[in-house]
PDB file of N, CA and C in Angstrom:
ATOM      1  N   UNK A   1       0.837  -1.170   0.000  1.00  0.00           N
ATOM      2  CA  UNK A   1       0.000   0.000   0.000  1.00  0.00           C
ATOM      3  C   UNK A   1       0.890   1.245   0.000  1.00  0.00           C
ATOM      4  N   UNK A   2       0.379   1.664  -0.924  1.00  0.00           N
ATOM      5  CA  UNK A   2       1.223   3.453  -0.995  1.00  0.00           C
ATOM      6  C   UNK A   2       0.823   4.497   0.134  1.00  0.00           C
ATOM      7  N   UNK A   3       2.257   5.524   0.662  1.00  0.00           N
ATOM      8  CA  UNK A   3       1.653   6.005   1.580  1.00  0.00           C
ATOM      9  C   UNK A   3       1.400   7.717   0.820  1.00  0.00           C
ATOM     10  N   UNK A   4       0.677   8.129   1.124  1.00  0.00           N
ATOM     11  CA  UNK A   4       0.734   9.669   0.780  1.00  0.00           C
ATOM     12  C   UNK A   4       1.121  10.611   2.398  1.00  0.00           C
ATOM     13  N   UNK A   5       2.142  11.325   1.993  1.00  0.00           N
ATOM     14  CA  UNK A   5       2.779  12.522   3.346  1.00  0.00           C
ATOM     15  C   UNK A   5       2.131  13.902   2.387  1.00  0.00           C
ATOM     16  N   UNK A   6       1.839  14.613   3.349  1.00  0.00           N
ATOM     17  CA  UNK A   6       1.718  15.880   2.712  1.00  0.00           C
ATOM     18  C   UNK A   6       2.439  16.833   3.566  1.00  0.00           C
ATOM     19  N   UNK A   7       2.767  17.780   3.261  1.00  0.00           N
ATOM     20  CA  UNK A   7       3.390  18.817   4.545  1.00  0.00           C
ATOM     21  C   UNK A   7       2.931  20.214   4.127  1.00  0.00           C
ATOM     22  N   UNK A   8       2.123  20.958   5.144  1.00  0.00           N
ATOM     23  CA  UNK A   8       0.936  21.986   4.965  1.00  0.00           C
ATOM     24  C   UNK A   8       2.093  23.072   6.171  1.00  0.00           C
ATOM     25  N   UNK A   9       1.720  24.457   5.783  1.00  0.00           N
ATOM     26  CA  UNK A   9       2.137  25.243   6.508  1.00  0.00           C
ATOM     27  C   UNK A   9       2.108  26.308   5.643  1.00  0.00           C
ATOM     28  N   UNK A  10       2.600  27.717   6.525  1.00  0.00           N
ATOM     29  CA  UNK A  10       2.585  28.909   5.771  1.00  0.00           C
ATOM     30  C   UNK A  10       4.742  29.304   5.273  1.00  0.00           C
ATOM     31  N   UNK A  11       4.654  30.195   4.102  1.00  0.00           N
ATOM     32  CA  UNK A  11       6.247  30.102   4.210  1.00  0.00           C
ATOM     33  C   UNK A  11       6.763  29.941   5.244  1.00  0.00           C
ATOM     34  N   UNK A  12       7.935  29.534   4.293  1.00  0.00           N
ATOM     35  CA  UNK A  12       9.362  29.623   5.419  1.00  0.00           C
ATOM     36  C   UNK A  12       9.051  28.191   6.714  1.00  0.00           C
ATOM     37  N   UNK A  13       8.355  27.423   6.535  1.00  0.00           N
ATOM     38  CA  UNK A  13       7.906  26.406   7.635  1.00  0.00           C
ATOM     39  C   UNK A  13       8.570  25.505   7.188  1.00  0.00           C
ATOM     40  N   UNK A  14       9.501  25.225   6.187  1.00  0.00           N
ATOM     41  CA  UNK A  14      10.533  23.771   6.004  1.00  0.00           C
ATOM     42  C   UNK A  14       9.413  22.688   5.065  1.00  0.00           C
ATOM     43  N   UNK A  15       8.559  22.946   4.577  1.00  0.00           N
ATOM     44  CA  UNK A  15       7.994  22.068   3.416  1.00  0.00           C
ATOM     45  C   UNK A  15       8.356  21.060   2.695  1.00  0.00           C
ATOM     46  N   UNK A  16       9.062  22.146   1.771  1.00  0.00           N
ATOM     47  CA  UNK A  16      10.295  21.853   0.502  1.00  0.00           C
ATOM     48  C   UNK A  16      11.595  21.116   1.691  1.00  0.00           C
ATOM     49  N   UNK A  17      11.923  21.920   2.013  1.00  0.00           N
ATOM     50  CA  UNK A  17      13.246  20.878   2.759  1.00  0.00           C
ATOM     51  C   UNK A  17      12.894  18.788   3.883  1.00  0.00           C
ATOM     52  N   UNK A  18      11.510  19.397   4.259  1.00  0.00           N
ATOM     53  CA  UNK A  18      10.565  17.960   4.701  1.00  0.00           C
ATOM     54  C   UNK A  18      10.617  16.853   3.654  1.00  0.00           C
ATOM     55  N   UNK A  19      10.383  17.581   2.208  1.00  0.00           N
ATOM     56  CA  UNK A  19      10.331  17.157   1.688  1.00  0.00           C
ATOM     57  C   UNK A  19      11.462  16.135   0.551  1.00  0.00           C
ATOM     58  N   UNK A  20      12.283  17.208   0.396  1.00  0.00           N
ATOM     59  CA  UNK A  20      13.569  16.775   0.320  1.00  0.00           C
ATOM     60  C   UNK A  20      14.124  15.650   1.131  1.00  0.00           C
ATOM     61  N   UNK A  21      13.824  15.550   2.270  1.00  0.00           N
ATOM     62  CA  UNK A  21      14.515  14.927   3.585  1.00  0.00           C
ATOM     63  C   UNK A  21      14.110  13.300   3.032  1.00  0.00           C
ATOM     64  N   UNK A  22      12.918  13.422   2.336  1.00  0.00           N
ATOM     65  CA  UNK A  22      12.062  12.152   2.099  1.00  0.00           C
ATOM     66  C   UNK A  22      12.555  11.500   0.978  1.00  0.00           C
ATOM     67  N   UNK A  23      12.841  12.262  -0.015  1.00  0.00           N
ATOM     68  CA  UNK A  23      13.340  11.551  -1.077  1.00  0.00           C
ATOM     69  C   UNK A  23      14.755  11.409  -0.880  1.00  0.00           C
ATOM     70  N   UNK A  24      15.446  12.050  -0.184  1.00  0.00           N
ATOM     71  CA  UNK A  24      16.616  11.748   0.149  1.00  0.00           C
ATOM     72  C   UNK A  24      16.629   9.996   0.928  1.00  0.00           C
ATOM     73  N   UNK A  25      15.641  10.084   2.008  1.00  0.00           N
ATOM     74  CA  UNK A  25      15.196   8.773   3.043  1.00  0.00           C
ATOM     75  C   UNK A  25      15.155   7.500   1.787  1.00  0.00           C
ATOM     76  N   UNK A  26      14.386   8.142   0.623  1.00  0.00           N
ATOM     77  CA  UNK A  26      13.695   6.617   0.041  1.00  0.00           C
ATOM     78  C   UNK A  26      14.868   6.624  -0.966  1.00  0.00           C
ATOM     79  N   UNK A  27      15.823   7.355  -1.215  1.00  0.00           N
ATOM     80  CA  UNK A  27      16.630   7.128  -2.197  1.00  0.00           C
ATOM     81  C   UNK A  27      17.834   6.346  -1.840  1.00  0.00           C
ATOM     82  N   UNK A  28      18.363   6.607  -0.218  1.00  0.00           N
ATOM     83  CA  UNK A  28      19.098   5.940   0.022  1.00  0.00           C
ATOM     84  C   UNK A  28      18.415   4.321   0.481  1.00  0.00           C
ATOM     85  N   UNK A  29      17.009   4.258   0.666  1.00  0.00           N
ATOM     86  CA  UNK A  29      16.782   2.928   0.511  1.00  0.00           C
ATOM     87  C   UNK A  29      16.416   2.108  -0.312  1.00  0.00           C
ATOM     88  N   UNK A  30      17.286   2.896  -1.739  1.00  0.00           N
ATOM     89  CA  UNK A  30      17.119   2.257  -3.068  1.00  0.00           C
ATOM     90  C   UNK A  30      15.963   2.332  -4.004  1.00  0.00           C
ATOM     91  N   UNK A  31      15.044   3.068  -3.252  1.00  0.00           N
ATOM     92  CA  UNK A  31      13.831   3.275  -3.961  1.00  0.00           C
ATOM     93  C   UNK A  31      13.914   4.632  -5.470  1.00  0.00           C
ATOM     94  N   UNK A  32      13.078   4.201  -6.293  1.00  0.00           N
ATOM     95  CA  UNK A  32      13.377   5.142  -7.348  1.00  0.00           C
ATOM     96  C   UNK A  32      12.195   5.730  -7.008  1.00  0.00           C
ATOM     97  N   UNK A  33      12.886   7.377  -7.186  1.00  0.00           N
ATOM     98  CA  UNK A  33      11.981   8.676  -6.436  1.00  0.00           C
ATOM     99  C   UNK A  33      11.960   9.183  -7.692  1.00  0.00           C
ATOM    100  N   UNK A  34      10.934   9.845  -8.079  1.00  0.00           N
ATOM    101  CA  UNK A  34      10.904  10.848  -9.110  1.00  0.00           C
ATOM    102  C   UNK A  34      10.142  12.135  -8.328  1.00  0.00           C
ATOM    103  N   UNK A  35      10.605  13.254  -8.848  1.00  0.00           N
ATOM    104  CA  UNK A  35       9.630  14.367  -8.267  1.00  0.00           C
ATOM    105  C   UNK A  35       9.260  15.480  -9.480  1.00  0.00           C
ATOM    106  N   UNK A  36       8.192  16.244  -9.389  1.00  0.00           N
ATOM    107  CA  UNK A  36       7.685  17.009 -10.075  1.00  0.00           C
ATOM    108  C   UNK A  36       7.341  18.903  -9.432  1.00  0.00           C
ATOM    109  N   UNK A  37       7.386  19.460 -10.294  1.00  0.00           N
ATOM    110  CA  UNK A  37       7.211  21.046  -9.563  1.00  0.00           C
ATOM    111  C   UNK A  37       6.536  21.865 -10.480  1.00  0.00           C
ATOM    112  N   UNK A  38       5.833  22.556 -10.167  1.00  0.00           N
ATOM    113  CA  UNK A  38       5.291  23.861 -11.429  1.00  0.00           C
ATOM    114  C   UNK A  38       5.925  24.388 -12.142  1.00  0.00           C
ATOM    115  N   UNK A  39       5.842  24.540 -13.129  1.00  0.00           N
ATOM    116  CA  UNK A  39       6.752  25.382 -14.438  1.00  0.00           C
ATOM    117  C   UNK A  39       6.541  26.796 -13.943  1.00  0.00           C
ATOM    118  N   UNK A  40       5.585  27.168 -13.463  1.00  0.00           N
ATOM    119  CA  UNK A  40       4.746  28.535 -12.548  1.00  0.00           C
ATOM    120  C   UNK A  40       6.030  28.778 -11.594  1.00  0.00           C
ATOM    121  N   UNK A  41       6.871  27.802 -11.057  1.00  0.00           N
ATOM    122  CA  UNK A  41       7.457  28.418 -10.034  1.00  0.00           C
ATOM    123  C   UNK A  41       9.227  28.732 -10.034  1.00  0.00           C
ATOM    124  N   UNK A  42       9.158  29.519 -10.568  1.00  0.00           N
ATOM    125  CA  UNK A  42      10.631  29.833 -11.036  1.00  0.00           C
ATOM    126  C   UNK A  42      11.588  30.739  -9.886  1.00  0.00           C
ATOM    127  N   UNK A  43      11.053  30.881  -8.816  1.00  0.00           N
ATOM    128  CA  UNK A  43      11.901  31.677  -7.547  1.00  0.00           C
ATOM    129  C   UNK A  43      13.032  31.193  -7.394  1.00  0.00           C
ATOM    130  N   UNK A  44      13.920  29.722  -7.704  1.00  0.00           N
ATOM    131  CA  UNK A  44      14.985  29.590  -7.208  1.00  0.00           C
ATOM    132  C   UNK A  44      15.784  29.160  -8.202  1.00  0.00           C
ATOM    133  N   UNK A  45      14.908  29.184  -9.347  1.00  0.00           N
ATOM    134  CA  UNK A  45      15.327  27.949 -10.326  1.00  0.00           C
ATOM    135  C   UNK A  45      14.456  28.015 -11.219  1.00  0.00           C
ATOM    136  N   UNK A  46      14.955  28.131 -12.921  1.00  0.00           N
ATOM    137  CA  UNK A  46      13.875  28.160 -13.884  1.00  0.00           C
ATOM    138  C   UNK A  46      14.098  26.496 -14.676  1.00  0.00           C
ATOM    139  N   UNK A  47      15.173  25.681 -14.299  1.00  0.00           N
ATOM    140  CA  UNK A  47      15.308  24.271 -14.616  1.00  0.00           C
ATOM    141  C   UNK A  47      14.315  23.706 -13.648  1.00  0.00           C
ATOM    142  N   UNK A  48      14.695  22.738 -13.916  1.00  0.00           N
ATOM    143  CA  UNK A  48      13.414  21.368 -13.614  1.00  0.00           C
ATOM    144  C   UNK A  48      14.274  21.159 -12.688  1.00  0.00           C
ATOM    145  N   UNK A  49      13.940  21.431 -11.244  1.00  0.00           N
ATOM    146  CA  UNK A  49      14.738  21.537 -10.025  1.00  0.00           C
ATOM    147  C   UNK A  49      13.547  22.335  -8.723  1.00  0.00           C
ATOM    148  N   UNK A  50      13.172  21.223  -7.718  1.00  0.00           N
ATOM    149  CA  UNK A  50      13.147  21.743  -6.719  1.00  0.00           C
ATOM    150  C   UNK A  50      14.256  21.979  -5.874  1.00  0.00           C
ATOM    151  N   UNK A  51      13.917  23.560  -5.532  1.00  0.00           N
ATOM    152  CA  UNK A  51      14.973  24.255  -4.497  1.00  0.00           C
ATOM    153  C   UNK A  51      14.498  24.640  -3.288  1.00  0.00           C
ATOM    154  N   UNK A  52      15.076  24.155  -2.186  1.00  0.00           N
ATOM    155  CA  UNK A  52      14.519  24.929  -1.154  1.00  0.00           C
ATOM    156  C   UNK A  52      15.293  26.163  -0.474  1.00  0.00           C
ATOM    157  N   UNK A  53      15.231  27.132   0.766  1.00  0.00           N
ATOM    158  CA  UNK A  53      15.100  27.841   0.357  1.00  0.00           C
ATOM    159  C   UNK A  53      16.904  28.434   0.903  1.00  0.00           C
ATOM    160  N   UNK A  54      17.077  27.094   1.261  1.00  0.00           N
ATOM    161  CA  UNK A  54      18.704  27.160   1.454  1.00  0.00           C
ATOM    162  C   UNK A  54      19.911  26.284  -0.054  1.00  0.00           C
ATOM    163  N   UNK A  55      19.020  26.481  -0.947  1.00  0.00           N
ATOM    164  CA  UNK A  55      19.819  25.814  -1.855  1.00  0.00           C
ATOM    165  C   UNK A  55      19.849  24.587  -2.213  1.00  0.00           C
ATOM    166  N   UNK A  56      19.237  23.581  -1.618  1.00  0.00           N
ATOM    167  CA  UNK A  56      19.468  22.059  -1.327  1.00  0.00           C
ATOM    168  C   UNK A  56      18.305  21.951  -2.513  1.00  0.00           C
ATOM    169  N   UNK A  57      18.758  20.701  -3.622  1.00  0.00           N
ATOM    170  CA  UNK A  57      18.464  20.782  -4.817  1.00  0.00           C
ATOM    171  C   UNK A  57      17.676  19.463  -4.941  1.00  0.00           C
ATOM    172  N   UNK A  58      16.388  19.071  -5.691  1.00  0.00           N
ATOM    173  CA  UNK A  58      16.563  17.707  -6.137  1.00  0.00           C
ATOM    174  C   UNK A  58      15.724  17.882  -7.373  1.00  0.00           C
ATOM    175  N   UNK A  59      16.585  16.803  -8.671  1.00  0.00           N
ATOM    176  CA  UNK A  59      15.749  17.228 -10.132  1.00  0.00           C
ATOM    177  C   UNK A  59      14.298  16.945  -9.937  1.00  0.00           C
ATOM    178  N   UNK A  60      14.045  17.163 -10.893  1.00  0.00           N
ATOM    179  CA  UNK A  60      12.275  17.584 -11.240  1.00  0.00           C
ATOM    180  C   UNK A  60      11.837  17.790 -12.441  1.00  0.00           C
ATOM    181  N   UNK A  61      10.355  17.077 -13.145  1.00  0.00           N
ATOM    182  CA  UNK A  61       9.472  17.523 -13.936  1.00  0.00           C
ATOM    183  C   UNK A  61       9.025  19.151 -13.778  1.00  0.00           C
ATOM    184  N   UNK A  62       9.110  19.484 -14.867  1.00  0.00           N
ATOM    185  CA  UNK A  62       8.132  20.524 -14.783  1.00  0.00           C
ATOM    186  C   UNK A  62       6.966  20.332 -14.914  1.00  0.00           C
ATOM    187  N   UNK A  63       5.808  20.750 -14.501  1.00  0.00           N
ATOM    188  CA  UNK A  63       4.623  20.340 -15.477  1.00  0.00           C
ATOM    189  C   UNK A  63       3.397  21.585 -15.046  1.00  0.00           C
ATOM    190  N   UNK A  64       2.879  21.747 -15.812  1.00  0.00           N
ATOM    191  CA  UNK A  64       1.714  22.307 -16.073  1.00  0.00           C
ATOM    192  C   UNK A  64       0.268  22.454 -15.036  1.00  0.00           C
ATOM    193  N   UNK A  65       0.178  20.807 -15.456  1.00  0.00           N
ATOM    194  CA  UNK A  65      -1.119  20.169 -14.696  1.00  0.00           C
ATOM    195  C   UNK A  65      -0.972  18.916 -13.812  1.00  0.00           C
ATOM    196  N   UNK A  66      -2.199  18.115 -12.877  1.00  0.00           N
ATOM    197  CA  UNK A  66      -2.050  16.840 -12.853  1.00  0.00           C
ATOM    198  C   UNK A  66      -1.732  15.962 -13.816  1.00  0.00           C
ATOM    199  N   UNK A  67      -2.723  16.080 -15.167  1.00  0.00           N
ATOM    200  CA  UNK A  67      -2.308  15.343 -15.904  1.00  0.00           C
ATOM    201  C   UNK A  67      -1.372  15.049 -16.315  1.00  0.00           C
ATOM    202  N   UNK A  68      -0.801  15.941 -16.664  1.00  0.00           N
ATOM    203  CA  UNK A  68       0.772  15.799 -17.154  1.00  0.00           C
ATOM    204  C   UNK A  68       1.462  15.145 -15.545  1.00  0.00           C
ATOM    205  N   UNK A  69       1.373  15.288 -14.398  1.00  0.00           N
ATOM    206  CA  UNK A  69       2.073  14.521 -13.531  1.00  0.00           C
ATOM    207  C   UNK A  69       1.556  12.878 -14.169  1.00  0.00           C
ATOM    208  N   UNK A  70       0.462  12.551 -14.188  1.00  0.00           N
ATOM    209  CA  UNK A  70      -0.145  11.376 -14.534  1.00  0.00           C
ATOM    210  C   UNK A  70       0.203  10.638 -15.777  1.00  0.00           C
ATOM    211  N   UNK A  71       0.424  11.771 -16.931  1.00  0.00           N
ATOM    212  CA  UNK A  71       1.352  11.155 -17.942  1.00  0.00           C
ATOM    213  C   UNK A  71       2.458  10.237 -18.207  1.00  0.00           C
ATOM    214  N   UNK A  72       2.937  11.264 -17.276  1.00  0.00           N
ATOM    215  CA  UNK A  72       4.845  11.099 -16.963  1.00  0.00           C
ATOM    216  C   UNK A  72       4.789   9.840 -16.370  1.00  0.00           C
ATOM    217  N   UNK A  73       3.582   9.801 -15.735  1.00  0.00           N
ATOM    218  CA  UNK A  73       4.453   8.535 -14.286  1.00  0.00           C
ATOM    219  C   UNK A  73       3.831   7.016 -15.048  1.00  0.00           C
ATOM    220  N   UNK A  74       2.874   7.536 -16.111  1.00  0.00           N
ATOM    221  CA  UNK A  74       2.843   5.823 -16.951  1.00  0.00           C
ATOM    222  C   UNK A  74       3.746   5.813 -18.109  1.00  0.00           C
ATOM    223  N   UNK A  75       4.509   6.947 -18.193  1.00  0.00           N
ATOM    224  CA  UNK A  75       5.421   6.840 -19.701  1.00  0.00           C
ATOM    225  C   UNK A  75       6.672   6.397 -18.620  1.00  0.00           C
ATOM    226  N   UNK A  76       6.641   6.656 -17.477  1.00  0.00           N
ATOM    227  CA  UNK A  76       8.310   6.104 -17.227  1.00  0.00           C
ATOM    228  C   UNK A  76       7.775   4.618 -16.405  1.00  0.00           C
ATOM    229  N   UNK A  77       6.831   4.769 -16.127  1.00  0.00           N
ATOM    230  CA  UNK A  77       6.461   3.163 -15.501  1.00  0.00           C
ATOM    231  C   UNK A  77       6.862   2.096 -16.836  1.00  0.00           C
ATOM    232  N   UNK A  78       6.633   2.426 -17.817  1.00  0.00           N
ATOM    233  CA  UNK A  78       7.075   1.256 -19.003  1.00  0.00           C
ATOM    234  C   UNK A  78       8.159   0.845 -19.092  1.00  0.00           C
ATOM    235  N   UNK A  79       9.206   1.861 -18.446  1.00  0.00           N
ATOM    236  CA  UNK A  79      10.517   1.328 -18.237  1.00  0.00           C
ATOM    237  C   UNK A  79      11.196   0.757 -16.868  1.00  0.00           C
ATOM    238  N   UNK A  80      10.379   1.254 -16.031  1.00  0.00           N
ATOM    239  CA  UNK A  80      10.947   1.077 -14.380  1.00  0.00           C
ATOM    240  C   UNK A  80       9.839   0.817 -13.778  1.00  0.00           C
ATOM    241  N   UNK A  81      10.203   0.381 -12.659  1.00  0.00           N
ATOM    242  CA  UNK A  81       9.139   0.365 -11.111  1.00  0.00           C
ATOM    243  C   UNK A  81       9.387   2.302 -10.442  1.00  0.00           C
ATOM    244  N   UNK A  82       8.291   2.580 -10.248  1.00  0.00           N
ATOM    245  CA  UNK A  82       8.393   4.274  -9.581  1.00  0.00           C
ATOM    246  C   UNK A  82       7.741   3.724  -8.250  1.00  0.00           C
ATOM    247  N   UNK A  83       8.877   4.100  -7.272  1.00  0.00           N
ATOM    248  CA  UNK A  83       8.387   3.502  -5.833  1.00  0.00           C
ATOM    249  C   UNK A  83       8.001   4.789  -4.908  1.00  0.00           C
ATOM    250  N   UNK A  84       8.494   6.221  -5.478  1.00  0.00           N
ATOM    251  CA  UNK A  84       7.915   7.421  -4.422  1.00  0.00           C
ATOM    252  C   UNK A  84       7.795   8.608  -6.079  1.00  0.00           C
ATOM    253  N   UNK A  85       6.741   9.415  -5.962  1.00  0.00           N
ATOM    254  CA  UNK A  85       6.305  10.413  -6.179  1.00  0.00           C
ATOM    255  C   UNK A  85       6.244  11.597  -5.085  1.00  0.00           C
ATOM    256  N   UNK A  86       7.312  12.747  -6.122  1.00  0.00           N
ATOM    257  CA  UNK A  86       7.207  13.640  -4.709  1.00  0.00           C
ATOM    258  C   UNK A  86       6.858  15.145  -5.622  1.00  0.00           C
ATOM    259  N   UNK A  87       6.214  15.487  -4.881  1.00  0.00           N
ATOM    260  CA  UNK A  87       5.267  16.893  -5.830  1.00  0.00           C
ATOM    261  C   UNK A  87       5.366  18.211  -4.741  1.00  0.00           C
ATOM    262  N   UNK A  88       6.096  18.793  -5.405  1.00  0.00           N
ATOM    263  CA  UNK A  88       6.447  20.168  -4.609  1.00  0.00           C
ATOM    264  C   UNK A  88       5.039  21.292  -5.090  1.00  0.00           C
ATOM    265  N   UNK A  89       4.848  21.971  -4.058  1.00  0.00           N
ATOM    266  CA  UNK A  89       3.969  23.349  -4.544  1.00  0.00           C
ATOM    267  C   UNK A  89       3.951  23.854  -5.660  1.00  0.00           C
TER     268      UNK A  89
END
């Protein structure tokens, strides 16, 4: 069973870095993480890169919409197992 984390707060509350912390967690336990971010959000970074707000980096989809998150994750499922989805603001 898949788990869903969400992490809610107003800026500056460590979100993005919570979040980070996680794919960092499932990556060193071998799990393949993919993550995704708004093309809308270009404050730290106009590449396909969540940033938080000390610099700490992890690649990323851009995308638009859900769908397009939903796209992505059956066009790369044809090649791999995707064991964490991580979706920044």
């Amino acid at each position: 069973m898949a788990d869903m984390i969400l992490y809610t707060g107003p800026m500056f509350s460590s979100k993005t870095t919570k979040l980070l912390m996680q794919a960092d967690k499932r990556q060193y336990q071998k799990q393949n993480v993919i993550a995704f971010k708004s093309k809308m959000d270009d404050r730290y970074s106009e590449k396909g890169e969540i940033v938080t707000h000390n610099f700490n980096k992890l690649p990323a989809y851009l995308v638009s919409s859900g769908n397009e998150i939903i796209k992505k994750i059956v066009e790369l499922e044809k090649t791999s197992e995707i064991d964490t989805v991580i979706i920044d603001e």
